[in-house]
Protein backbone atom coordinates (compact mmCIF):
# COMPACT_ATOMS: atom_id res chain seq x y z
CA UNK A 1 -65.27 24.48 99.83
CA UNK A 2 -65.23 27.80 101.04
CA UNK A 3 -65.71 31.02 98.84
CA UNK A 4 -62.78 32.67 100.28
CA UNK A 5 -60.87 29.64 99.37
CA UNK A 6 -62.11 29.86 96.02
CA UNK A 7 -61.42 33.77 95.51
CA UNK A 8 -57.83 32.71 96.04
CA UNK A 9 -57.31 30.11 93.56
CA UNK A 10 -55.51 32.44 90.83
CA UNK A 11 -52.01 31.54 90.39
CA UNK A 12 -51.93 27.67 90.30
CA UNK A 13 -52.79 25.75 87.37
CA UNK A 14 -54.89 22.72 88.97
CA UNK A 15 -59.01 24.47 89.48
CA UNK A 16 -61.70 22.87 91.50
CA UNK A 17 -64.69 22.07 90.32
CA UNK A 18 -67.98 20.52 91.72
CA UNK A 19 -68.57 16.98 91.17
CA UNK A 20 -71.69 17.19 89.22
CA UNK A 21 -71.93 16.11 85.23
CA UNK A 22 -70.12 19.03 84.04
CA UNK A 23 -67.30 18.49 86.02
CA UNK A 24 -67.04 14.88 86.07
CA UNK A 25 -67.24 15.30 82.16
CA UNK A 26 -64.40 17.73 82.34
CA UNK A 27 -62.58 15.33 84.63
CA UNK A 28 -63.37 12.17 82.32
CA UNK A 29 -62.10 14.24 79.25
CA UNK A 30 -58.67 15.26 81.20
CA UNK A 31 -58.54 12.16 82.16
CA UNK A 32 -58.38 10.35 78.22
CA UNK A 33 -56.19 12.99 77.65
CA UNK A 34 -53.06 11.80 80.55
CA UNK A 35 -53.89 14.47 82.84
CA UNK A 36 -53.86 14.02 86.46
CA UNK A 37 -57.41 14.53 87.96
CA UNK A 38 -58.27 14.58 91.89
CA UNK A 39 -61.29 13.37 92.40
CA UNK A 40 -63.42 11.95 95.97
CA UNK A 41 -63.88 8.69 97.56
CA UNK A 42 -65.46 7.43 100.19
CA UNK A 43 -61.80 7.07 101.94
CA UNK A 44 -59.60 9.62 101.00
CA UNK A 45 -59.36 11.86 98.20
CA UNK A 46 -57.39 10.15 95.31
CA UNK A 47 -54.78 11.55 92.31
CA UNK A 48 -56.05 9.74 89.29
CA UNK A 49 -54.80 8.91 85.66
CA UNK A 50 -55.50 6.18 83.38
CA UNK A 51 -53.89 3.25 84.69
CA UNK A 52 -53.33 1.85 81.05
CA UNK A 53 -50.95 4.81 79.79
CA UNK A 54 -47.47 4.73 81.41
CA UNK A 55 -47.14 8.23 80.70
CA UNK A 56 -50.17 9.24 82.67
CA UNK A 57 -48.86 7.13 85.44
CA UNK A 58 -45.43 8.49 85.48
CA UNK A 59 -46.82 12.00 85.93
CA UNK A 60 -48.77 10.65 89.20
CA UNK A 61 -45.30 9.39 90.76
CA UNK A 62 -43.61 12.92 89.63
CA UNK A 63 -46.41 14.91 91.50
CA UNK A 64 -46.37 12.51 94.37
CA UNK A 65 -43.13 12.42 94.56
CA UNK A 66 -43.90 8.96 95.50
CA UNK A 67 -41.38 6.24 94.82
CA UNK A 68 -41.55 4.10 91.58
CA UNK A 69 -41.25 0.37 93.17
CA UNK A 70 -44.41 1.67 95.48
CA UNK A 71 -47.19 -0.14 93.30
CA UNK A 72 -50.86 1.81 93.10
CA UNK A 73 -54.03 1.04 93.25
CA UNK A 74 -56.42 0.54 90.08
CA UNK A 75 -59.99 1.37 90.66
CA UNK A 76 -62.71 -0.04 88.30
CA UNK A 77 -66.23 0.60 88.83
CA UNK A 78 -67.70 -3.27 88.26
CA UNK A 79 -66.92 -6.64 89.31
CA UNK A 80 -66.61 -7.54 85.38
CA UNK A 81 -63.53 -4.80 84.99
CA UNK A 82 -61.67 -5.99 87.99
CA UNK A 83 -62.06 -9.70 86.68
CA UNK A 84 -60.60 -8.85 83.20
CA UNK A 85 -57.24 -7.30 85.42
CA UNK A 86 -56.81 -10.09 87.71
CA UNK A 87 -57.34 -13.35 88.96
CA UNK A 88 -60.01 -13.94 91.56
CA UNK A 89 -59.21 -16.64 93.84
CA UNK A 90 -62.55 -18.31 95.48
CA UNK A 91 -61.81 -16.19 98.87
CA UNK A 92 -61.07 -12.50 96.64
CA UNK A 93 -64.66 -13.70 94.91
CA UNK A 94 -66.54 -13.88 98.49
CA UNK A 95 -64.81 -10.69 100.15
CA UNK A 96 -65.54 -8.94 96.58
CA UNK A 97 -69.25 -10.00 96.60
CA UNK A 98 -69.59 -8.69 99.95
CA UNK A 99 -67.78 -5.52 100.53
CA UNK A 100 -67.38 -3.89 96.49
CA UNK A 101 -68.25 -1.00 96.09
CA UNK A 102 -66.26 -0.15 98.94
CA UNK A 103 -62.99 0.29 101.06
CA UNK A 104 -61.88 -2.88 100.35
CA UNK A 105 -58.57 -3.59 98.15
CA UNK A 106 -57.42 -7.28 96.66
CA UNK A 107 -54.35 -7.87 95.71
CA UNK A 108 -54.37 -10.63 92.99
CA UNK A 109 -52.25 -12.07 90.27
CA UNK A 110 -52.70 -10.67 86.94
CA UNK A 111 -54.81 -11.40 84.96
CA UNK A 112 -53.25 -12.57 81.09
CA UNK A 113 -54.66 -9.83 79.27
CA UNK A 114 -55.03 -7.20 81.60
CA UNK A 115 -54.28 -3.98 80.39
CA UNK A 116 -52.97 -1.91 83.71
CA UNK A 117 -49.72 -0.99 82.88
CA UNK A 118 -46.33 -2.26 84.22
CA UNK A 119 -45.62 1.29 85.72
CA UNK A 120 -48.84 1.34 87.95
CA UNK A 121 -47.84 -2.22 88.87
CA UNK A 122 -44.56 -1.67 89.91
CA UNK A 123 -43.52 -4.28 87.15
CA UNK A 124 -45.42 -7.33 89.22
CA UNK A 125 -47.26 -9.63 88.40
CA UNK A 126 -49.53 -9.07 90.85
CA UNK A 127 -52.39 -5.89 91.06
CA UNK A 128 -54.24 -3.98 93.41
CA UNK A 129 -57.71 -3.43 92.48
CA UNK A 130 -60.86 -1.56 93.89
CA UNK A 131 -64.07 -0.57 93.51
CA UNK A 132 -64.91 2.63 95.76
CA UNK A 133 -68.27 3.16 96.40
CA UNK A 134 -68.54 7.32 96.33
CA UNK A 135 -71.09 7.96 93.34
CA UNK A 136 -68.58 10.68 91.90
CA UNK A 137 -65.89 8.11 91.53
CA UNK A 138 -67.99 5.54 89.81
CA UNK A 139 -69.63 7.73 87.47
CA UNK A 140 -66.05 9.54 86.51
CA UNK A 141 -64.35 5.69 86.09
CA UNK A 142 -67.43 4.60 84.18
CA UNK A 143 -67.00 7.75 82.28
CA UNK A 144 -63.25 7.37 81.19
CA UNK A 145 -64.12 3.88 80.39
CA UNK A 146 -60.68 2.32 81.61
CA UNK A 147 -59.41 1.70 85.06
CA UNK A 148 -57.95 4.68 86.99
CA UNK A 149 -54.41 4.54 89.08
CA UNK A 150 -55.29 6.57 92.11
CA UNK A 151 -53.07 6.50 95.16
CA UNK A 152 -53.95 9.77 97.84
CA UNK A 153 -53.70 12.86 96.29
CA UNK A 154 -51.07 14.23 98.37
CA UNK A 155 -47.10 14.47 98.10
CA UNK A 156 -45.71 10.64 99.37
CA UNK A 157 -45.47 10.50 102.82
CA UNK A 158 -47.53 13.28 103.75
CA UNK A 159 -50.82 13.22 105.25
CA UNK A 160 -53.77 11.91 103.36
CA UNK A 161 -56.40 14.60 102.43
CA UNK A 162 -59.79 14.40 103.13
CA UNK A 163 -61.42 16.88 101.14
CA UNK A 164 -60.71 18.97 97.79
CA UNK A 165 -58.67 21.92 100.31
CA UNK A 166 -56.41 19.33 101.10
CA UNK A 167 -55.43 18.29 97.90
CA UNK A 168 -54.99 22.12 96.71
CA UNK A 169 -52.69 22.97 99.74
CA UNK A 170 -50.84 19.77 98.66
CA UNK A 171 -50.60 19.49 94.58
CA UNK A 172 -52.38 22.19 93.35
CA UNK A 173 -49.07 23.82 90.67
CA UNK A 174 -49.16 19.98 89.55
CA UNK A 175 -51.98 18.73 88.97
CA UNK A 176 -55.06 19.62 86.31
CA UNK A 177 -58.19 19.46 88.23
CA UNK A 178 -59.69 18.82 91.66
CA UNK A 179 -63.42 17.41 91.69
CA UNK A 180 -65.00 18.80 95.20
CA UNK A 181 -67.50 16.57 96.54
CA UNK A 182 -67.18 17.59 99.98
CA UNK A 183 -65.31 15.50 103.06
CA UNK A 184 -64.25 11.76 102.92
CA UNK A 185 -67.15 9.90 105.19
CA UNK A 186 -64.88 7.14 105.68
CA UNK A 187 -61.31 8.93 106.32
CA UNK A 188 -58.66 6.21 106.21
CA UNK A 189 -57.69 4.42 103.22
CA UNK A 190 -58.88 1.16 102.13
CA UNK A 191 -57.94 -1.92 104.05
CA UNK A 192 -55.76 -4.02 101.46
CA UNK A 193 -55.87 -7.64 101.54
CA UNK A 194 -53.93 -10.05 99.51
CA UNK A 195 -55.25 -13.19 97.79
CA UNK A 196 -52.32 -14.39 96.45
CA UNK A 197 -51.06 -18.06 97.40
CA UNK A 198 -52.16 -19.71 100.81
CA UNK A 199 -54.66 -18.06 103.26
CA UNK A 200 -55.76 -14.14 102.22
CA UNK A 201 -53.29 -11.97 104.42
CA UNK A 202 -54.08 -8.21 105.74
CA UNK A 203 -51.32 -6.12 104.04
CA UNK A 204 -52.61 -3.10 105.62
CA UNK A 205 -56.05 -2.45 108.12
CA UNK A 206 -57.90 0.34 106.66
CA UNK A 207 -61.92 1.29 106.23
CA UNK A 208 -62.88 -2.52 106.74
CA UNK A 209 -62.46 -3.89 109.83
CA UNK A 210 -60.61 -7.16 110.17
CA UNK A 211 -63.30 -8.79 112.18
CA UNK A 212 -66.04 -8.21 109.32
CA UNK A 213 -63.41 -10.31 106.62
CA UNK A 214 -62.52 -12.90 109.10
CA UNK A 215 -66.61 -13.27 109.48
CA UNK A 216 -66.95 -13.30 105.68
CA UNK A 217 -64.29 -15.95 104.98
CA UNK A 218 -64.62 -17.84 108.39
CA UNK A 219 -60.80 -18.41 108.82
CA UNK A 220 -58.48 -15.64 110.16
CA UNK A 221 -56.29 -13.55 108.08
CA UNK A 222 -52.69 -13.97 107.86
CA UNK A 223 -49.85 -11.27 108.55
CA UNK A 224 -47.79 -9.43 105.63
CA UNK A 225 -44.64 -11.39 105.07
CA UNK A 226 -41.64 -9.97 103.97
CA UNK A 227 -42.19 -9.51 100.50
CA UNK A 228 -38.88 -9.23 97.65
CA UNK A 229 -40.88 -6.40 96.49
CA UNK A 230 -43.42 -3.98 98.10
CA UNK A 231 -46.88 -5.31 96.86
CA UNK A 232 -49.39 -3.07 98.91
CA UNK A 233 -49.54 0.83 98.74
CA UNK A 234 -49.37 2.73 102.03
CA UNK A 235 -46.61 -0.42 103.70
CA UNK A 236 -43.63 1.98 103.86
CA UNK A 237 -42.72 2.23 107.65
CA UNK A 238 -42.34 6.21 107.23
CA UNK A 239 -46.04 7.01 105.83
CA UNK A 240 -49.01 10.29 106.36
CA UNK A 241 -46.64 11.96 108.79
CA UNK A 242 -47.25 15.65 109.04
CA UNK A 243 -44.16 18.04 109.60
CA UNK A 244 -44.36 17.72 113.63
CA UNK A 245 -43.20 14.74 115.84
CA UNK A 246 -46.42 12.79 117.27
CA UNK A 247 -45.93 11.01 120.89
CA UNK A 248 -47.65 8.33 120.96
CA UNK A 249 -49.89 7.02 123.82
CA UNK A 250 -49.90 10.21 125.95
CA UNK A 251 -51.21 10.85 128.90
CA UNK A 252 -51.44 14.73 128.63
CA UNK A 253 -50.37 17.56 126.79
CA UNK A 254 -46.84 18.98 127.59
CA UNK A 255 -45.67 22.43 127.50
CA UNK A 256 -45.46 23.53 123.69
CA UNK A 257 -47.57 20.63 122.46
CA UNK A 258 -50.53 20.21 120.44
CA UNK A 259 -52.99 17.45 121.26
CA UNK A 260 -54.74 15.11 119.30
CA UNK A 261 -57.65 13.35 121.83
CA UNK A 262 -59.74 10.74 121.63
CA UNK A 263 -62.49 10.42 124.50
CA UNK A 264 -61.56 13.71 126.33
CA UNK A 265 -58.99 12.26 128.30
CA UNK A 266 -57.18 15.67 127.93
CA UNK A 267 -57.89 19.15 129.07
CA UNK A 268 -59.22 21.48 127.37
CA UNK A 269 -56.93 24.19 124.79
CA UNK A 270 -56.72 26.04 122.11
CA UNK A 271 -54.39 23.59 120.74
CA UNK A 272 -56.20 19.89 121.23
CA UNK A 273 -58.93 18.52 118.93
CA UNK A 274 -61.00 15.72 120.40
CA UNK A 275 -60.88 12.91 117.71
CA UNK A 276 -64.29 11.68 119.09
CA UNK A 277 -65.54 12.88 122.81
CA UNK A 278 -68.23 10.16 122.62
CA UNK A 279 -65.21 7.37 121.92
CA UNK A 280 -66.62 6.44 118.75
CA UNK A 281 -63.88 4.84 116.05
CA UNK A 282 -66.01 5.50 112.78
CA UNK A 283 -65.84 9.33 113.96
CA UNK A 284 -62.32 9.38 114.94
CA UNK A 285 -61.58 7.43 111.46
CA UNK A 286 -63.54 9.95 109.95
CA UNK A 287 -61.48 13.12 111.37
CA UNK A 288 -57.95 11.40 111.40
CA UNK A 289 -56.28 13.19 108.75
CA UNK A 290 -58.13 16.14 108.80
CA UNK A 291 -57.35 17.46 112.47
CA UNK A 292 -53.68 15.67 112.22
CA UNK A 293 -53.02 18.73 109.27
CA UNK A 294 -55.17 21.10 111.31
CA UNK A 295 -53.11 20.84 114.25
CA UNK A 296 -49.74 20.57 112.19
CA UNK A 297 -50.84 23.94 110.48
CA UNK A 298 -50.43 25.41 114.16
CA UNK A 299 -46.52 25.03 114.02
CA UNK A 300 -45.99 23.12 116.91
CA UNK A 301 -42.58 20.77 117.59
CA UNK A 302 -44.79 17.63 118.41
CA UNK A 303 -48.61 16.51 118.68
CA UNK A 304 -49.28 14.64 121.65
CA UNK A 305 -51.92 11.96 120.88
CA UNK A 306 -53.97 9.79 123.21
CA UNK A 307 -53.92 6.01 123.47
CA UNK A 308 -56.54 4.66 120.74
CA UNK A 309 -58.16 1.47 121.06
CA UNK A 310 -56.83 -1.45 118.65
CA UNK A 311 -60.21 -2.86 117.84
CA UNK A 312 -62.31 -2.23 114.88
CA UNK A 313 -61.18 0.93 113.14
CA UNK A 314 -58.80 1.36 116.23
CA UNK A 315 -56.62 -0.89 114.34
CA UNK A 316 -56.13 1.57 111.21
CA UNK A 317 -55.82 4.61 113.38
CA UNK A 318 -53.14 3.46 115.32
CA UNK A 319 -51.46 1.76 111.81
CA UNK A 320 -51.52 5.28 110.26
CA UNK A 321 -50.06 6.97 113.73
CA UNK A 322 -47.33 4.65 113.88
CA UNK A 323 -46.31 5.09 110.33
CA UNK A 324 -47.03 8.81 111.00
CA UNK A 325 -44.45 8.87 114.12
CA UNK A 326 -41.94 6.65 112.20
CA UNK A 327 -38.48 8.27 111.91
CA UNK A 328 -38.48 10.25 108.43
CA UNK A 329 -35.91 8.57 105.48
């Protein structure tokens, strides 16, 4: 972070802090104590609390803003913790080997004595779990010592932040302490996949491809089905939209616009940022959210954005642009 962004924290109550042992010990401590803590992962920045206390959970869906029947994620920082909250299925125990630490979530039945509470679980009986693989997230779970709720640390509906600014512009009067570790290499959220009964089904694509899980498990993944309950974080059909329209698929930038490219196919301006000139998805993954708020932060009526491809990451970009050009509840 900037120092002139750090002269001007004074009036808010959340402060930033590097994520090195004294502020990951800070955050830990908050943390035991029911405070809300943002801290980095490899995705997106998250808003964490200890997903055993109902209190500390409640405060993340007051600061959010973010529905109660929208279910969050509980990241663990071993294969062992995630085992004692739910119940791996023989496909959840491949894709878990293989891709944890990382942006991979299961959704799994509960486990009997799991001790996520009802409130982070949208009172299923089913749970998300994760383990990222940013160091500063493993070392503050391992040092709170119980799994931590952590949805993006941004108001619901809004776009995902992708460093410690973000979160700041976003929650800072409501929230106790930001960890800085710098930008999100990854960008998107994680991909969630549920292991439930039948095949595994993709609930939402994220920072795993669908082609490496389908390789893993050697069948393809199933669809979402309409659920009697909303099982997966981030499924709303209104989702990361910043305060101007995007047009999807564009083929230029009309008068007024702001452009979001991807390959150069537009001209040049003041007002378009090139998602990735060289056409590469991990990079345009990567700078998503943060040029989507950039080019919000200009003012204008709508963002033009170019056609994305629908392969690897493709997939998750244009998931989190059509949720993002969704009409607003």
């Amino acid at each position: 972070m900037n120092n002139d962004l750090r002269s001007a924290i004074v009036a808010p109550r959340a402060r930033i802090c590097e994520a090195n042992a004294a502020g990951i010990a800070a955050a830990a401590s908050l943390l035991r104590a029911e405070k809300l803590v943002a801290f980095p992962t490899e995705t997106v920045y998250g808003l964490g609390a200890d997903a055993t206390s109902k209190a500390a959970v409640a405060r993340i869906y007051a600061a959010k803003r973010r529905p109660s029947f929208n279910p969050l994620i509980a990241h663990v920082s071993s294969l062992e913790e995630a085992k004692a909250q739910g119940v791996f299925s023989r496909e959840a125990n491949q894709l878990a080997e293989r891709f944890w630490p990382g942006p991979l979530t299961l959704v799994l039945p509960l486990a009997p004595h799991a001790t996520v509470c009802d409130l982070a679980r949208a009172s299923q009986a089913t749970i998300a779990l994760r383990i990222p693989s940013h160091p500063a997230a493993l070392s503050l779970i391992a040092a709170v010592g119980r799994p931590l709720a952590a949805p993006s640390a941004n108001r619901s509906g809004r776009v995902s932040p992708v460093s410690a600014a973000h979160v700041f512009e976003d929650l800072s009067a409501d929230i106790d302490l930001i960890l800085d570790a710098g930008p999100c290499p990854v960008g998107v959220e994680s991909t969630i996949v549920a292991c439930l009964d039948g095949p595994p089904r993709l609930l939402r694509p994220g920072g795993l491809s669908r082609a490496l899980i389908e390789e893993t498990l050697g069948i393809a993944l199933g669809g979402a089905r309409s659920e009697g309950a909303t099982i997966a974080p981030g499924s709303l059909s209104s989702h990361y939209a910043p305060r101007a329209r995007l047009r999807l698929d564009a083929s230029g930038v009309e008068h007024g616009e702001a452009g979001l490219d991807f390959g150069g196919r537009f001209s040049a301006q003041d007002a378009v940022l090139d998602l990735s000139p060289g056409r590469n998805l991990d990079e345009a993954a990567a700078n998503l959210f943060g040029f989507l708020r950039e080019l919000d932060a200009m003012g204008p009526p709508s963002i033009a954005v170019a056609p994305i491809p629908h392969f690897g990451l493709g997939e998750a970009i244009n998931d989190r642009l059509k949720r993002a050009a969704a009409p607003r509840p």
